[in-house]
N, C-alpha and C. Protein backbone atom coordinates (compact mmCIF):
# COMPACT_ATOMS: atom_id res chain seq x y z
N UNK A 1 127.26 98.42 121.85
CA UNK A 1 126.02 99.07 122.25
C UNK A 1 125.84 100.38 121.50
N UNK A 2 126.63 101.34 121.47
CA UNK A 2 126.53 102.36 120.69
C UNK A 2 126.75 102.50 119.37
N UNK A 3 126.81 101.63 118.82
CA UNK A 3 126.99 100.92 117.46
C UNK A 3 125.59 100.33 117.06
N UNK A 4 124.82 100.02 118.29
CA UNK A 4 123.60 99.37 117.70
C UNK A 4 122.94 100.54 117.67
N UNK A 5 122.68 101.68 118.95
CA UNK A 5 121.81 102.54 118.94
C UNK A 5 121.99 103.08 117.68
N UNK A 6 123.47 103.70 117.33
CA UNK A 6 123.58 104.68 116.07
C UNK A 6 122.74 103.77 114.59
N UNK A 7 122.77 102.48 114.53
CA UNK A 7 122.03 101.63 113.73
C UNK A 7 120.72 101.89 113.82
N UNK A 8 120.36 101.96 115.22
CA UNK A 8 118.66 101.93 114.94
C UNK A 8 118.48 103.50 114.67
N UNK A 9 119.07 104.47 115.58
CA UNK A 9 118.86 105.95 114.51
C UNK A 9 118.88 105.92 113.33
N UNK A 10 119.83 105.91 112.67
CA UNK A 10 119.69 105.51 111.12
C UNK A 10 118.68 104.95 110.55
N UNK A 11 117.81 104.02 111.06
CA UNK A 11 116.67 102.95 111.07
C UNK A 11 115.58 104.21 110.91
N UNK A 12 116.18 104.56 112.10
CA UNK A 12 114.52 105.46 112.22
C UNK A 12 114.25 106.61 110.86
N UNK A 13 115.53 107.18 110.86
CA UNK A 13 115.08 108.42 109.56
C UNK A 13 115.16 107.84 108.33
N UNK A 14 115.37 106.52 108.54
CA UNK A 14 114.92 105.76 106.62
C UNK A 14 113.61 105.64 106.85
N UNK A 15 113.20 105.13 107.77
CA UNK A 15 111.51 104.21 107.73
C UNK A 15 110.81 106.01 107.82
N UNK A 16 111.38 107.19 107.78
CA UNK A 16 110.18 108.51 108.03
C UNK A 16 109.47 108.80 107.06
N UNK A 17 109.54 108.09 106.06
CA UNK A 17 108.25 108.47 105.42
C UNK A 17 107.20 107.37 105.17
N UNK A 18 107.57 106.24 105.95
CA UNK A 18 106.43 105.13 105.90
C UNK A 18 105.67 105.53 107.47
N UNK A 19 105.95 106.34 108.04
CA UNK A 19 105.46 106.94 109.32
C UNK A 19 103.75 107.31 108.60
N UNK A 20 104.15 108.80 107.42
CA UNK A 20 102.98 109.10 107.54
C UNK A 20 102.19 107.84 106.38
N UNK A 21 102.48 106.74 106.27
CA UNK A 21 101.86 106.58 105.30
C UNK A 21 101.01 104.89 106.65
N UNK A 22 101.84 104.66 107.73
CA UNK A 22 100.85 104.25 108.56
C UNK A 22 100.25 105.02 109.96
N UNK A 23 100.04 106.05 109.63
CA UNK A 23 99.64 107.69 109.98
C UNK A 23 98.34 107.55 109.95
N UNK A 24 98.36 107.56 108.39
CA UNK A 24 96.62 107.77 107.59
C UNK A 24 95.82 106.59 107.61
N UNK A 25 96.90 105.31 107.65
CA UNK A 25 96.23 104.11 107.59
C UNK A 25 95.60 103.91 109.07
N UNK A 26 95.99 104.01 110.08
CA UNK A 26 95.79 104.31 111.50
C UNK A 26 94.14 105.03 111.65
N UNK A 27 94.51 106.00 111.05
CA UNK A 27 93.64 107.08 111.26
C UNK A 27 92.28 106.81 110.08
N UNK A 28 92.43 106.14 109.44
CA UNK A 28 91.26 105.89 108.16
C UNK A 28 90.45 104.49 109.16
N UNK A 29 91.29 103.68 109.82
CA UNK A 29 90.67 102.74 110.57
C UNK A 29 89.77 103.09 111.85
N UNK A 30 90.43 104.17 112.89
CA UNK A 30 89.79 104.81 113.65
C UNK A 30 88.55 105.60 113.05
N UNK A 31 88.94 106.01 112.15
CA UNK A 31 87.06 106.77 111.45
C UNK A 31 86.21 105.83 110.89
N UNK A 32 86.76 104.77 110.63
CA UNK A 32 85.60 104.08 109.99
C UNK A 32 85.09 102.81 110.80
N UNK A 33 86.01 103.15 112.08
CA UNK A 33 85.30 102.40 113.47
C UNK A 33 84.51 103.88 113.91
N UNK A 34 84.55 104.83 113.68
CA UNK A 34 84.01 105.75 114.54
C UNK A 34 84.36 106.19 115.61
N UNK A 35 86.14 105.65 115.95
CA UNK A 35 85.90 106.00 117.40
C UNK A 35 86.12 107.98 117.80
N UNK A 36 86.34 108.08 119.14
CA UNK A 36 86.65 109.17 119.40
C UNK A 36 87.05 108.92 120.83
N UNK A 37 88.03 110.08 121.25
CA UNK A 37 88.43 110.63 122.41
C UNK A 37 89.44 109.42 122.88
N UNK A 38 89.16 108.85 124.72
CA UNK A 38 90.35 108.03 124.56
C UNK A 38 90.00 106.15 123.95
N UNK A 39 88.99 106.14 123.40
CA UNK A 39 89.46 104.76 122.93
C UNK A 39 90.03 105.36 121.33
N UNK A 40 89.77 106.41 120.67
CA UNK A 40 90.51 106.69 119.66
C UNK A 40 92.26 106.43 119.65
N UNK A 41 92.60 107.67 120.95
CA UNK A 41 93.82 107.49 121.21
C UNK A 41 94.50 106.05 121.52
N UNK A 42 93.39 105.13 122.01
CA UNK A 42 93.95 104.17 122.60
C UNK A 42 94.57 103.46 121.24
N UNK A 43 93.49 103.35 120.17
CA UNK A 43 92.97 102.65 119.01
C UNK A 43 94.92 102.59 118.35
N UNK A 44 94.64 104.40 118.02
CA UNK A 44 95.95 104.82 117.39
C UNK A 44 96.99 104.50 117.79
N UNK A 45 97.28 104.76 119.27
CA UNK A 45 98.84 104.10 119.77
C UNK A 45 99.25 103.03 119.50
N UNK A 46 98.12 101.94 119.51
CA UNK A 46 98.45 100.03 119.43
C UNK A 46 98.28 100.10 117.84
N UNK A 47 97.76 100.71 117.24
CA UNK A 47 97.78 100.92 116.11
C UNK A 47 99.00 101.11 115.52
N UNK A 48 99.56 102.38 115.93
CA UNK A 48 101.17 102.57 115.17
C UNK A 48 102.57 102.16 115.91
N UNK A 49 101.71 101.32 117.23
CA UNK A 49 102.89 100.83 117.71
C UNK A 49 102.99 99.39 117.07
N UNK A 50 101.74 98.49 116.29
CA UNK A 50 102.27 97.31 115.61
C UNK A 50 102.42 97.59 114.15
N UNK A 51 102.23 99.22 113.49
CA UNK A 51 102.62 99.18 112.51
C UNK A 51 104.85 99.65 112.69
N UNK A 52 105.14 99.99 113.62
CA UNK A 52 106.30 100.20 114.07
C UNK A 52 107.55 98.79 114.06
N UNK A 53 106.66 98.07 115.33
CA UNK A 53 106.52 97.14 115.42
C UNK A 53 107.18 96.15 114.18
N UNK A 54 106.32 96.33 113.04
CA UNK A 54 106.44 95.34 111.93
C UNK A 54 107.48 96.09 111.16
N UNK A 55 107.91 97.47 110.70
CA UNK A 55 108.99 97.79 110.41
C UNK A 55 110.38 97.35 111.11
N UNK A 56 110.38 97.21 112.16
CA UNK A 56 111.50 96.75 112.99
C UNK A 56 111.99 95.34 112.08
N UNK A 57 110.80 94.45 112.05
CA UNK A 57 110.74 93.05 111.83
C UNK A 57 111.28 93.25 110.46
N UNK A 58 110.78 94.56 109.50
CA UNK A 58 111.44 94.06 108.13
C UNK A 58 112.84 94.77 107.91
N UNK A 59 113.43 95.55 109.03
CA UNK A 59 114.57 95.90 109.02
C UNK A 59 115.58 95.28 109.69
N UNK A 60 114.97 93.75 110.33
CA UNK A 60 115.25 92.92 110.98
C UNK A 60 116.65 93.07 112.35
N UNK A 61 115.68 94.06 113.37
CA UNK A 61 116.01 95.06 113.95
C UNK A 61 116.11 93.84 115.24
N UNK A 62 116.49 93.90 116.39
CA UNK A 62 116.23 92.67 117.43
C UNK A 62 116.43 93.49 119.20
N UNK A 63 116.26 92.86 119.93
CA UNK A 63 116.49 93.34 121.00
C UNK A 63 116.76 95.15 121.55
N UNK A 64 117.72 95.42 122.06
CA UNK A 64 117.70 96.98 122.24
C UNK A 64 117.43 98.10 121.27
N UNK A 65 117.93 97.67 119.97
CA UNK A 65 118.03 98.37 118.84
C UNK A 65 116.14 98.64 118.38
N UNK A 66 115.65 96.94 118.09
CA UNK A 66 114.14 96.93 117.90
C UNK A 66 113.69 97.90 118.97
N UNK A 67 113.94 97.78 120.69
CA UNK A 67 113.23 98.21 121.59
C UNK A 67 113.25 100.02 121.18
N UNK A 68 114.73 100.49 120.87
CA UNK A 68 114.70 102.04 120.77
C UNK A 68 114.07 102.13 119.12
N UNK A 69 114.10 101.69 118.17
CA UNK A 69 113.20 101.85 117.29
C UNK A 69 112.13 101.98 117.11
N UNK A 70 111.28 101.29 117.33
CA UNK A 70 109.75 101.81 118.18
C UNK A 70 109.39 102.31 119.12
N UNK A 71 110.00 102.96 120.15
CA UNK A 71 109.84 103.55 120.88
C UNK A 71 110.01 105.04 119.98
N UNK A 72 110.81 105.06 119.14
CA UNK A 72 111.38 106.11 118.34
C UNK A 72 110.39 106.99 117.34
N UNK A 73 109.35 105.65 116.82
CA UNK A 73 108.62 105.62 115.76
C UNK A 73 107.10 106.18 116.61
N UNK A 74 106.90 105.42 117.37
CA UNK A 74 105.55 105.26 118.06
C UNK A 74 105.70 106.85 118.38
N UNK A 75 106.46 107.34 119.04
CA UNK A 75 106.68 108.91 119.76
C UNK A 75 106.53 110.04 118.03
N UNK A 76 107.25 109.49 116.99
CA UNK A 76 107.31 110.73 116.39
C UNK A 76 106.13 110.69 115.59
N UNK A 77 105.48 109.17 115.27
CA UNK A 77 104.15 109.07 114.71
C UNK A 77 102.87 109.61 115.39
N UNK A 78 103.03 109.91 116.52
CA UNK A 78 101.84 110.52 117.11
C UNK A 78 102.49 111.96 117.71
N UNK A 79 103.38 112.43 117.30
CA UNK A 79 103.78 113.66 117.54
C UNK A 79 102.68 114.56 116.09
N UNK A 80 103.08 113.48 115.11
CA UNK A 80 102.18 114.47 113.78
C UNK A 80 101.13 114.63 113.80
């Protein structure tokens, strides 16, 4: 178990710079839907939680490890 978490940490600070790069992609989709306020926010969260999501899949991440990986990603991608 603590062998997987320390795996998916590791996970997480390789994938940090594809953060901001589905950041902008997120955010270029929300403006050119127009949204604002909370369906924006809504837009963005499901937004960078299946761009998260799909990093897991190509780091072929699975169960607890996938679960704290996006949870990891989703939190620091909308921290920026």
């Amino acid at each position: 178990m603590t062998k997987t978490l320390a795996l998916a940490l590791a996970l997480c600070f390789a994938g940090a710079p594809t953060l901001a790069f589905a950041e902008d992609a997120c955010m270029t989709q929300a403006t050119d839907k127009k949204l604002a306020g909370a369906a924006k926010t809504s837009f963005m969260t499901k937004c960078e939680k299946d761009a998260c999501a799909k990093q897991a899949a190509d780091k072929s991440l699975h169960g607890a490890a996938e679960t704290s990986f996006v949870k990891k990603c989703v939190k620091d991608a909308m921290a920026m």
